[in-house]
N, C-alpha and C. Protein backbone atom coordinates (compact mmCIF):
# COMPACT_ATOMS: atom_id res chain seq x y z
N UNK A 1 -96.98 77.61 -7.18
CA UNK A 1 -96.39 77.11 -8.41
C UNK A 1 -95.24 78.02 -8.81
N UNK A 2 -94.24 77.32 -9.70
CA UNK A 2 -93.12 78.14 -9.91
C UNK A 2 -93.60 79.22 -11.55
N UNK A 3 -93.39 80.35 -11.09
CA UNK A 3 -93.17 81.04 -12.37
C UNK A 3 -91.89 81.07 -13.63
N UNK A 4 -92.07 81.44 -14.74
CA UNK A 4 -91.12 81.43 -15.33
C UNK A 4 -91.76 82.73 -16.21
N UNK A 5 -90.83 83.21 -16.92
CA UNK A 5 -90.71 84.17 -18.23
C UNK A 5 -91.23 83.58 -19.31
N UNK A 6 -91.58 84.61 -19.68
CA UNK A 6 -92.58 83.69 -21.49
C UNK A 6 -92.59 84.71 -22.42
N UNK A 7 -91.88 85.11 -23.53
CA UNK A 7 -91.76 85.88 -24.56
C UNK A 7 -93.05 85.68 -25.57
N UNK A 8 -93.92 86.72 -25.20
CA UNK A 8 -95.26 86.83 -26.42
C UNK A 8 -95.50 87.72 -27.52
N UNK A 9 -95.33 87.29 -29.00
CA UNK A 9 -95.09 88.16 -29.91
C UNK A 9 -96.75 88.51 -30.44
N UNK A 10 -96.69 90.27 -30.58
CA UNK A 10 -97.48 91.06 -30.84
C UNK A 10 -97.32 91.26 -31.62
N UNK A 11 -98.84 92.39 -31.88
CA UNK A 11 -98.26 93.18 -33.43
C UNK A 11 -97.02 94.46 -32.91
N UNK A 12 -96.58 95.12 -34.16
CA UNK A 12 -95.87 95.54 -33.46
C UNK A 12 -96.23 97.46 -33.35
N UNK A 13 -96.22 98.06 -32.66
CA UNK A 13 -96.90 99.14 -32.36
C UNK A 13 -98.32 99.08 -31.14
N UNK A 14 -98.46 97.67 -30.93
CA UNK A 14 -99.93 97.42 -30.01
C UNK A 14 -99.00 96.79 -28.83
N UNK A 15 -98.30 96.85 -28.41
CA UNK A 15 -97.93 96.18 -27.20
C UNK A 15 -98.77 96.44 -26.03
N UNK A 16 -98.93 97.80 -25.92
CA UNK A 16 -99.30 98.57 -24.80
C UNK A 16 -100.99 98.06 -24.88
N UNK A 17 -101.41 98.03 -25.86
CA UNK A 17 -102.52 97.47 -26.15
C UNK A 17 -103.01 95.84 -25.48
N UNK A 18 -101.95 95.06 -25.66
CA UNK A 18 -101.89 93.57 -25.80
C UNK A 18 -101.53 93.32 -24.25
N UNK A 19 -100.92 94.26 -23.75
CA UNK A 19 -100.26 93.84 -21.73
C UNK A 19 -101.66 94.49 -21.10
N UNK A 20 -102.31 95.26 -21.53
CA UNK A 20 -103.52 96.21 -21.03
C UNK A 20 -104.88 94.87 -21.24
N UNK A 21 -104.68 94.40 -22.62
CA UNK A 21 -105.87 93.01 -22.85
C UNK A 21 -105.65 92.23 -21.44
N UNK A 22 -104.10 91.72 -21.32
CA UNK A 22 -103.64 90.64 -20.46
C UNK A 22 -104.39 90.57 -19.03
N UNK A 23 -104.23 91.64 -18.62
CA UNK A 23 -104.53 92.33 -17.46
C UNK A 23 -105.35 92.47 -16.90
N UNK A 24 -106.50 92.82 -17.75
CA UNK A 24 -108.35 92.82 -17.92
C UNK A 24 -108.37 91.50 -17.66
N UNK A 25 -108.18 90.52 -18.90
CA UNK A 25 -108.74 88.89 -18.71
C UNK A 25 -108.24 88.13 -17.27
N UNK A 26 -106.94 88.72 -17.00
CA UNK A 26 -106.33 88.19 -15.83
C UNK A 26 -107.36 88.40 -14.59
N UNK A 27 -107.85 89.75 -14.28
CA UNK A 27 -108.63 90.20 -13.23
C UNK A 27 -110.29 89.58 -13.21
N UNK A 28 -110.57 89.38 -14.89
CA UNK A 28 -112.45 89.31 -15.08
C UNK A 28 -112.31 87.53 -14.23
N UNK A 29 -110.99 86.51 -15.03
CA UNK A 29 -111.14 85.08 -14.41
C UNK A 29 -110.34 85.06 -13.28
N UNK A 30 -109.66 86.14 -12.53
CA UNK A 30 -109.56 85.74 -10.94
C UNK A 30 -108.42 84.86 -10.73
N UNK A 31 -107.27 85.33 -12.13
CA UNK A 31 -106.20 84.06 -12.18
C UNK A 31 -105.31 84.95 -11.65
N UNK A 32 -104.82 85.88 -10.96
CA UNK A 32 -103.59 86.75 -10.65
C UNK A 32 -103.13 85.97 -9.41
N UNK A 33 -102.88 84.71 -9.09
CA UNK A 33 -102.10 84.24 -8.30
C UNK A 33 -101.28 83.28 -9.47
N UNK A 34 -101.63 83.11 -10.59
CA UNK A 34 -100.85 82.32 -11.56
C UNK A 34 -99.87 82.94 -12.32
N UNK A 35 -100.07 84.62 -12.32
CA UNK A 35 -99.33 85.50 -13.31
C UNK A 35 -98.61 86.39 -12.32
N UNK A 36 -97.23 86.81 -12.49
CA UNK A 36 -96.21 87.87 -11.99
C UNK A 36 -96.39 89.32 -13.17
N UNK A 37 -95.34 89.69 -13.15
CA UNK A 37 -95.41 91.29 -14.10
C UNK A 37 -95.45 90.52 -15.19
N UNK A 38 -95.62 91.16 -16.03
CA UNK A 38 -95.82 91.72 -17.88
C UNK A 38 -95.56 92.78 -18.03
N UNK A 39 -94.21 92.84 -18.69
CA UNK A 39 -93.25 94.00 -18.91
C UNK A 39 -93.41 94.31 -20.31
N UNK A 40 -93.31 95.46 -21.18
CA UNK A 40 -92.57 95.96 -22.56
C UNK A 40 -91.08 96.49 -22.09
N UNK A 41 -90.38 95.41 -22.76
CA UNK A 41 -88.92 95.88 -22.66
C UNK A 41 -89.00 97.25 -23.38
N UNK A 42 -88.86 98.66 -22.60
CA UNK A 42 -88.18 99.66 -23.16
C UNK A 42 -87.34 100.56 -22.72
N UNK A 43 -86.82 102.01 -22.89
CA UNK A 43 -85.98 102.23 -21.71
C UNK A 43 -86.17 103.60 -22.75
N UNK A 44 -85.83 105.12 -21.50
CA UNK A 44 -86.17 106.40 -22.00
C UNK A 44 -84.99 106.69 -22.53
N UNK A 45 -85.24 107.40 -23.54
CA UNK A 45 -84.06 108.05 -24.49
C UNK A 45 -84.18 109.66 -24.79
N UNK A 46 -83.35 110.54 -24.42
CA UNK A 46 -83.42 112.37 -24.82
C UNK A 46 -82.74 111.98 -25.89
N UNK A 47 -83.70 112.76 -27.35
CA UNK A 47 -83.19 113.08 -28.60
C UNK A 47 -83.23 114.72 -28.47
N UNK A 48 -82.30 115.28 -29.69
CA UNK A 48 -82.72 116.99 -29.81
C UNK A 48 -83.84 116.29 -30.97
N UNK A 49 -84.78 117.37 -30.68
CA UNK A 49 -85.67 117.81 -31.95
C UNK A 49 -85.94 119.10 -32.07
N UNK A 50 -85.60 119.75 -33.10
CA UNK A 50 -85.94 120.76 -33.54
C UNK A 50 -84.66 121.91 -32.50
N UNK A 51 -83.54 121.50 -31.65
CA UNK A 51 -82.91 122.06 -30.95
C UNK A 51 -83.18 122.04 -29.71
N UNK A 52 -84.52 121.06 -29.34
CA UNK A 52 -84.93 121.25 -27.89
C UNK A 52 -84.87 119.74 -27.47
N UNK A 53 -84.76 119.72 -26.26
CA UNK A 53 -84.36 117.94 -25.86
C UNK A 53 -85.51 117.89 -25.74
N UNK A 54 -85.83 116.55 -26.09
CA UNK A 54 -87.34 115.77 -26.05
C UNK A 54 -87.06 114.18 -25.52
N UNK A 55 -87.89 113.59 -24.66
CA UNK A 55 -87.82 112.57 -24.05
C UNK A 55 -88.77 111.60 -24.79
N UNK A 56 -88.27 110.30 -25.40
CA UNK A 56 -88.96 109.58 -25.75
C UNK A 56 -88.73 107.90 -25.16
N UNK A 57 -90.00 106.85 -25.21
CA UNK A 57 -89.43 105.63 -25.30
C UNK A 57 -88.90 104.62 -26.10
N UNK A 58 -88.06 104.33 -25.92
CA UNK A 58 -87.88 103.27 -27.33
C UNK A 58 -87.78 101.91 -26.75
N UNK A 59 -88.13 101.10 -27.99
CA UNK A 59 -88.46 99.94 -27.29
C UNK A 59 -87.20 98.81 -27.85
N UNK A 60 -86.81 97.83 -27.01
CA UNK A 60 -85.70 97.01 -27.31
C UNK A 60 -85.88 95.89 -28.30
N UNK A 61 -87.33 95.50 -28.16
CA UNK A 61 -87.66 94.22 -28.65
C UNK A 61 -89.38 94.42 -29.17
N UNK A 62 -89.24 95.44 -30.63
CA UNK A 62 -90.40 96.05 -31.14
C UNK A 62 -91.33 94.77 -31.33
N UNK A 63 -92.62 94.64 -30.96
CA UNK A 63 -93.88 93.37 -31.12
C UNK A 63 -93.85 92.12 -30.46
N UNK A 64 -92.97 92.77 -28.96
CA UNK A 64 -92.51 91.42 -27.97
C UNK A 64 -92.69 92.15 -26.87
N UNK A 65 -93.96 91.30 -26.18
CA UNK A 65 -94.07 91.38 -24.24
C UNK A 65 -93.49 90.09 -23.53
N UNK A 66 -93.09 90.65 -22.49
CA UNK A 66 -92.68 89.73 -21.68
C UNK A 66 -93.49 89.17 -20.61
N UNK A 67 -93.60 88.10 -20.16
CA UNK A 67 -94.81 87.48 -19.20
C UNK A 67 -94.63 86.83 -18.21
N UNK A 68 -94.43 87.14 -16.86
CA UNK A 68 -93.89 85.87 -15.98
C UNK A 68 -95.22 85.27 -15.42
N UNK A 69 -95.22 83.88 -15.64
CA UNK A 69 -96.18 83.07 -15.22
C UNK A 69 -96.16 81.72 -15.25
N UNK A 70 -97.02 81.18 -14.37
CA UNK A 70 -97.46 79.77 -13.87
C UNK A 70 -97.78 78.64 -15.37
N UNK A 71 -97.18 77.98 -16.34
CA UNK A 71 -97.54 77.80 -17.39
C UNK A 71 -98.54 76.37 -17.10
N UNK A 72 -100.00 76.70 -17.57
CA UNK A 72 -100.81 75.65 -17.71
C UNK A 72 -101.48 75.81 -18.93
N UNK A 73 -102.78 74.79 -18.76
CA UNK A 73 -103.22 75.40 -20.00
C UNK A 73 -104.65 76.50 -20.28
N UNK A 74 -104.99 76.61 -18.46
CA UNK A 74 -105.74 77.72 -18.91
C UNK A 74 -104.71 79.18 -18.90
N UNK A 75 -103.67 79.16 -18.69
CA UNK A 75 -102.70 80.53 -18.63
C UNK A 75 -102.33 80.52 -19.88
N UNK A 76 -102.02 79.39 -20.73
CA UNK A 76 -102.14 79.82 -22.29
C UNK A 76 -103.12 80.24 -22.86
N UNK A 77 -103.90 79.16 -22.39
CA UNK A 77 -105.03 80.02 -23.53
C UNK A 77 -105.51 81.33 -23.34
N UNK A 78 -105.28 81.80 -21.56
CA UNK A 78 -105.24 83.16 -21.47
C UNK A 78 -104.87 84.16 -22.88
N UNK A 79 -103.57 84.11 -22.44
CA UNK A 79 -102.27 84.58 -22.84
C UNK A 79 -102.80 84.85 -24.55
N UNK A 80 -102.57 83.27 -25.02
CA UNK A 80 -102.88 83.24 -26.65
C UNK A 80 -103.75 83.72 -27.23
C-alpha cells in the first residue's frame, strides 16, 4: 500500500511521549508493515548560557508529529 504523511497534533511538550505511545501500539498489534517513520520536526541549536555553549533542541512545529502511513481505519484509530 502507498504511504503518505499525516500531521498529528499533540499536547505540546509530550511529543516525545505521543511517537514513543505510537510505537508500542504499532509493535503490541503487529501493524509495522502499514506505518513508515514518525518524526518530531526538530533540529539542534548552540545557545551561550551563562558564557558556555550549550546544545539544545528546538522544535519547528511545537505539539505536531509527523506520521508516514498506510491510511485505513484501523491506522487511525491507531494513531487517534
Amino acid at each position: 500500500m502507498d504511504k503518505k504523511w499525516y500531521i498529528v497534533n499533540t499536547h505540546t511538550g509530550c511529543e516525545a511521549t505521543a511517537k514513543a505511545s505510537i510505537e508500542k501500539r504499532i509493535k503490541n498489534l503487529a501493524m509495522s508493515e502499514l506505518f513508515g517513520e514518525i518524526l518530531i520536526p526538530s533540529e539542534n541549536v548552540v545557545e551561550l548560557v551563562k558564557g558556555k555553549k550549550a546544545t539544545r533542541s528546538r522544535k519547528f512545529f511545537p505539539g505536531y508529529i509527523f506520521v508516514n502511513m498506510s491510511l485505513n481505519d484501523e491506522t487511525w484509530h491507531l494513531v487517534k
